[in-house]
C-alpha atoms as a PDB file:
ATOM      1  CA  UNK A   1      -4.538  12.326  11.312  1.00  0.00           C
ATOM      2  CA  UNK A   2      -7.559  10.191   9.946  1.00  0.00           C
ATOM      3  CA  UNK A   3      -7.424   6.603   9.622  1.00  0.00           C
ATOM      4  CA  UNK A   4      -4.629   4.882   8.251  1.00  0.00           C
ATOM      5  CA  UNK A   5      -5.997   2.216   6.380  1.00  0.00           C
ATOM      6  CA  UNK A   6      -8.312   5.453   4.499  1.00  0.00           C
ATOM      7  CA  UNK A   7      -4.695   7.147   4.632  1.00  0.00           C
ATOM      8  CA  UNK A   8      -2.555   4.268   2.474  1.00  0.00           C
ATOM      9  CA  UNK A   9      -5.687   4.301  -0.235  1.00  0.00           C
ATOM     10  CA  UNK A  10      -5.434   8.144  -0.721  1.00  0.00           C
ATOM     11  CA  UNK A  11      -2.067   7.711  -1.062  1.00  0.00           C
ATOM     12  CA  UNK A  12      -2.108   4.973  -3.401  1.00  0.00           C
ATOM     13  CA  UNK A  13      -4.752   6.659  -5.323  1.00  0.00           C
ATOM     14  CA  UNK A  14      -2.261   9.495  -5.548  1.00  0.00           C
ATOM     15  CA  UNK A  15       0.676   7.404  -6.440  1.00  0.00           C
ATOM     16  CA  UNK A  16      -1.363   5.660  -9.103  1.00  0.00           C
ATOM     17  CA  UNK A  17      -3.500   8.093 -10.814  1.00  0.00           C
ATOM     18  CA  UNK A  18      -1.490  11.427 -10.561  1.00  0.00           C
ATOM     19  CA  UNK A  19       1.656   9.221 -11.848  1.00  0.00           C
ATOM     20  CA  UNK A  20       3.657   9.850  -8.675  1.00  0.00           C
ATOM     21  CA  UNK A  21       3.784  11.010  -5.102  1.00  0.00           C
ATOM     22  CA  UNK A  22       4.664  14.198  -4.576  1.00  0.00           C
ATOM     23  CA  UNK A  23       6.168  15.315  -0.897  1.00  0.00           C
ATOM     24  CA  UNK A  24       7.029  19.203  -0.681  1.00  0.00           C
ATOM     25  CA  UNK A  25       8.855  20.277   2.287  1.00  0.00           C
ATOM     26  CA  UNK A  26       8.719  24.399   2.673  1.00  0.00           C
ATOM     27  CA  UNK A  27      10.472  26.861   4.419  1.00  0.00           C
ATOM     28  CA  UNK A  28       9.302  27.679   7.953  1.00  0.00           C
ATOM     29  CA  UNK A  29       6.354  29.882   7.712  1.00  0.00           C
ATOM     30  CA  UNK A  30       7.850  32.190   9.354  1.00  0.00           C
ATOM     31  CA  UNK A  31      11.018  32.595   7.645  1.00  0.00           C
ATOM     32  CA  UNK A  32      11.557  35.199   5.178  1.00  0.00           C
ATOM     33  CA  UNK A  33      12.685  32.470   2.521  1.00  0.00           C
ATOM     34  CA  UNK A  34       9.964  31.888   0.075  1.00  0.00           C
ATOM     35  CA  UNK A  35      10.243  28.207  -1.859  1.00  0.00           C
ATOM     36  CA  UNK A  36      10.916  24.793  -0.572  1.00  0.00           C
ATOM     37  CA  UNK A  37      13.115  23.174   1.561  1.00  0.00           C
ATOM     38  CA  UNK A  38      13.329  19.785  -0.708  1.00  0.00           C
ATOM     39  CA  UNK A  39      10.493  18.452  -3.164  1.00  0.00           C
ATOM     40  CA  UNK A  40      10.345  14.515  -3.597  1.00  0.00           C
ATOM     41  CA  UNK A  41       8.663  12.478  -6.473  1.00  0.00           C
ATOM     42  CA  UNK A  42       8.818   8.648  -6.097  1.00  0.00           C
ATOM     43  CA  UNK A  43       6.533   7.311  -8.981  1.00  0.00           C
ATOM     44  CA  UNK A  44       4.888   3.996  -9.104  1.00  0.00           C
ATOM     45  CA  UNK A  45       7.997   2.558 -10.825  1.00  0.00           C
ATOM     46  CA  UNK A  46       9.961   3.139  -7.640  1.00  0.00           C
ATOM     47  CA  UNK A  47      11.553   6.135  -9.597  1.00  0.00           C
ATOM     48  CA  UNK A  48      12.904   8.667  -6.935  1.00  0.00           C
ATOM     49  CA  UNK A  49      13.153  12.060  -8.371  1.00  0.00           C
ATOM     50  CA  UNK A  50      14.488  14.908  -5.556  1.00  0.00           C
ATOM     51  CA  UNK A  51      15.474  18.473  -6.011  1.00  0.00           C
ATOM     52  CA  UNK A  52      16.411  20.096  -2.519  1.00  0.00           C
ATOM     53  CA  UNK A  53      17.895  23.812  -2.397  1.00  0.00           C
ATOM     54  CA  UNK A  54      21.082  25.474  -1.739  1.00  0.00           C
ATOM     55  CA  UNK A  55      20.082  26.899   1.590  1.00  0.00           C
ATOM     56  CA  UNK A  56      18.562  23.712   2.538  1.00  0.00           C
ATOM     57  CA  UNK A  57      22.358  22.442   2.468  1.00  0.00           C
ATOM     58  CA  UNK A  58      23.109  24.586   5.559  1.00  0.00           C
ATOM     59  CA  UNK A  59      20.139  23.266   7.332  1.00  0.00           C
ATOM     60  CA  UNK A  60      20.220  19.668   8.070  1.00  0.00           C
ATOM     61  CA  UNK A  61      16.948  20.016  10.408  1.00  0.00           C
ATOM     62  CA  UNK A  62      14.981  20.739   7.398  1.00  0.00           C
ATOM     63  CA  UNK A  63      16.238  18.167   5.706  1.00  0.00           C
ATOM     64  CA  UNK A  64      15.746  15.805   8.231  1.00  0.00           C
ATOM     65  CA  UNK A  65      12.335  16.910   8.449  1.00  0.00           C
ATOM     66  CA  UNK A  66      11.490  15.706   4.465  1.00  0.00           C
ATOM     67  CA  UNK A  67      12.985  12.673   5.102  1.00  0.00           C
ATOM     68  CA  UNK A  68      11.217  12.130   8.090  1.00  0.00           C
ATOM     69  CA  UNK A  69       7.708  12.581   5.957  1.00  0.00           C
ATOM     70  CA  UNK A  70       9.202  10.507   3.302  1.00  0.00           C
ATOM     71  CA  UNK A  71      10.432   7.581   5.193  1.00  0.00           C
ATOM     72  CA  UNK A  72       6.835   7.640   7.028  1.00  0.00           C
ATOM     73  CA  UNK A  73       4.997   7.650   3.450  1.00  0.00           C
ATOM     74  CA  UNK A  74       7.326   4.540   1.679  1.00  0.00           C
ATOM     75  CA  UNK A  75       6.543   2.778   5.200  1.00  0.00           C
ATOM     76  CA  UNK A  76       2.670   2.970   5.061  1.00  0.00           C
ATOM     77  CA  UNK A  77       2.895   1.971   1.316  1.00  0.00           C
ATOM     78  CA  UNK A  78       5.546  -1.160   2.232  1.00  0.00           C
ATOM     79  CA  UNK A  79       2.876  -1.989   5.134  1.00  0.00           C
ATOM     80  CA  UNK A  80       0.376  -2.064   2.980  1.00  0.00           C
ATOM     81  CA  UNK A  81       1.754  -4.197   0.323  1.00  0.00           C
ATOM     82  CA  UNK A  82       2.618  -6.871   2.996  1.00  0.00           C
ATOM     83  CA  UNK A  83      -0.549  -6.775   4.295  1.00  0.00           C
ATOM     84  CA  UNK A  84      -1.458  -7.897   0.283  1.00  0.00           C
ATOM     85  CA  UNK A  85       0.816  -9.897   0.117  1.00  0.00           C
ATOM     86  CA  UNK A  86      -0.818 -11.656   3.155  1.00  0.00           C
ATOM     87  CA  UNK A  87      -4.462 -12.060   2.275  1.00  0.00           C
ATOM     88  CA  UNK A  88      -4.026 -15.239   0.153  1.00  0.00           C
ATOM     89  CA  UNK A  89      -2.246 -17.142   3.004  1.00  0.00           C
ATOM     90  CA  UNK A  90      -4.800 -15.853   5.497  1.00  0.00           C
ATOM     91  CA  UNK A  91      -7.365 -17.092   3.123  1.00  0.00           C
ATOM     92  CA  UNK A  92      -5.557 -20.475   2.615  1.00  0.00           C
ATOM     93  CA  UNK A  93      -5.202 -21.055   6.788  1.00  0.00           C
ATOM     94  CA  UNK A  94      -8.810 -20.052   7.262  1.00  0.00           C
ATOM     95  CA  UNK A  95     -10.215 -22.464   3.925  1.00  0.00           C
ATOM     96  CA  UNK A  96      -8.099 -25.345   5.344  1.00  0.00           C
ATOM     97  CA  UNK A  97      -9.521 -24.347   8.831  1.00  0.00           C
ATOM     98  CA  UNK A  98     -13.045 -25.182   8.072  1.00  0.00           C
ATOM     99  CA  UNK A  99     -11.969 -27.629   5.433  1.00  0.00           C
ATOM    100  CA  UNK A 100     -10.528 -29.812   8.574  1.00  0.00           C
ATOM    101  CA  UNK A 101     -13.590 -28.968  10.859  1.00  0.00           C
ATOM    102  CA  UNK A 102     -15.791 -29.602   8.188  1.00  0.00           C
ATOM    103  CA  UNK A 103     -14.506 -33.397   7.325  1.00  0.00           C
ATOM    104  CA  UNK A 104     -15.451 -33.982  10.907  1.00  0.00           C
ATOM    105  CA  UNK A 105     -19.015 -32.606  10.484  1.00  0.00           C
ATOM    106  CA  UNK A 106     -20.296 -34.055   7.145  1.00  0.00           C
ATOM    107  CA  UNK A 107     -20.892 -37.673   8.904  1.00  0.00           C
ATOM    108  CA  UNK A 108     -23.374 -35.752  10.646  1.00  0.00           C
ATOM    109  CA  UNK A 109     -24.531 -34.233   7.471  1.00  0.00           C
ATOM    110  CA  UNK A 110     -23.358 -30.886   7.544  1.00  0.00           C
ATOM    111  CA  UNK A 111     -21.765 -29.865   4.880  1.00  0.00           C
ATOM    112  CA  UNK A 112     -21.898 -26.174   5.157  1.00  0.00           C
ATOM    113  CA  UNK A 113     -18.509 -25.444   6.986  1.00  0.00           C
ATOM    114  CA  UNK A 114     -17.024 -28.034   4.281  1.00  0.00           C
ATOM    115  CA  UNK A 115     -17.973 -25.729   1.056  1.00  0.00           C
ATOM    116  CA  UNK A 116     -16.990 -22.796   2.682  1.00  0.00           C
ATOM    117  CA  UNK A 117     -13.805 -24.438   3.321  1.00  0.00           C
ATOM    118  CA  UNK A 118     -13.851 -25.330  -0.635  1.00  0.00           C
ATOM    119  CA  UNK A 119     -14.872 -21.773  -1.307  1.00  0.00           C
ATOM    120  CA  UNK A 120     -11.866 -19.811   0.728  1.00  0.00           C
ATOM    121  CA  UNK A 121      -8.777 -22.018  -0.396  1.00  0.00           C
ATOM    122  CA  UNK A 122     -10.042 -21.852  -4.024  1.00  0.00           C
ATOM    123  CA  UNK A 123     -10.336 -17.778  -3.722  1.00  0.00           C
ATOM    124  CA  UNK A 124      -6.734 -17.960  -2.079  1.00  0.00           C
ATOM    125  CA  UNK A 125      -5.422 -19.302  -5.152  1.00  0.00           C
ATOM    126  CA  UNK A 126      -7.348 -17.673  -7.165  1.00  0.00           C
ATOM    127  CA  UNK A 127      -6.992 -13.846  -5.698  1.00  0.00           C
ATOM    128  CA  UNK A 128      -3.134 -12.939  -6.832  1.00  0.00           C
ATOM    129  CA  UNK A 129      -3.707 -13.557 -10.244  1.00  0.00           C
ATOM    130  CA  UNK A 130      -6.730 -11.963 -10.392  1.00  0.00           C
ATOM    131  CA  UNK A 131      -5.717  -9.314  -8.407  1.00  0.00           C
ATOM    132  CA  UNK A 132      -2.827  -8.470 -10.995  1.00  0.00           C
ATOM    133  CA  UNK A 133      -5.193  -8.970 -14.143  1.00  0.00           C
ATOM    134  CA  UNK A 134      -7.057  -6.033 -12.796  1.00  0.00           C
ATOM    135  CA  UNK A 135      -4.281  -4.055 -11.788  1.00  0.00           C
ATOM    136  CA  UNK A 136      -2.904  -4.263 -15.671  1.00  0.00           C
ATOM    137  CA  UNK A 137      -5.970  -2.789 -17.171  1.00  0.00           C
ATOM    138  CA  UNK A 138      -6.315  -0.329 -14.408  1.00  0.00           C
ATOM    139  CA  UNK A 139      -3.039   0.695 -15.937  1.00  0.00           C
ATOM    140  CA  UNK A 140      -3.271   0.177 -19.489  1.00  0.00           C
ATOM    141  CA  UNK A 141      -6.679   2.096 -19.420  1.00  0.00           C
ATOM    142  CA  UNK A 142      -4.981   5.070 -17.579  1.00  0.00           C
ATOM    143  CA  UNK A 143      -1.820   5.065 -20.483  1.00  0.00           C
END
């Protein structure tokens, strides 16, 4: 299976530099039916593009079976963005963290825990916006 966190960056790398994600469900090997079962593209836009076949109408287990894959793949990507989505408070706890213990140290002249106290609420305020700076010319250089 690999590991996940590798897993959601292939997949975003998919999503956003191939235009789209694309989820094929085939026939059972072993069936005589050549093609696919259902084909899903969901592009970065949240566009949702599916085509599913005639005989796949009669078979609700195959269907079931692309939607399982699908619901599994919007999952790791909505994980993922929450986990983003995360980082800045994380950052903002942990600055104000040493920003606290660091008050309490700098009458004994240490000042180290202080600045890096300094350092990790300024980068939480500071990391969305960056964040979606380089995410526009990511995009703008790939249009």
């Amino acid at each position: 299976m690999g590991i996940p966190f590798i897993n959601t960056l292939f997949l975003l790398r998919d999503l956003f530099s191939k235009g789209g994600m694309e989820i094929d469900t085939p026939f059972d090997p072993d069936s005589k039916k050549p093609g696919l079962v259902a084909r899903t593209l969901v592009q970065p836009d949240a566009d949702v593009i599916m085509y599913v076949s005639k005989d796949a109408l009669d078979r609700p287990d195959l269907l079931e079976k692309h939607f399982d894959i699908l619901e599994k793949k919007i999952l790791t990507i909505r994980r993922f963005r929450l986990f983003l989505k995360s980082v800045p408070l994380i950052l903002l706890v942990v600055g104000i963290a040493l920003l606290m213990q660091g008050s309490f140290d700098i009458d004994q002249g240490q000042i180290n825990k202080f600045m890096w106290g300094v350092f990790f609420s300024g980068i939480s305020c500071v990391i969305k916006p960056l964040a979606k700076l380089v995410f526009a010319a990511y995009v703008r250089m790939k249009t």
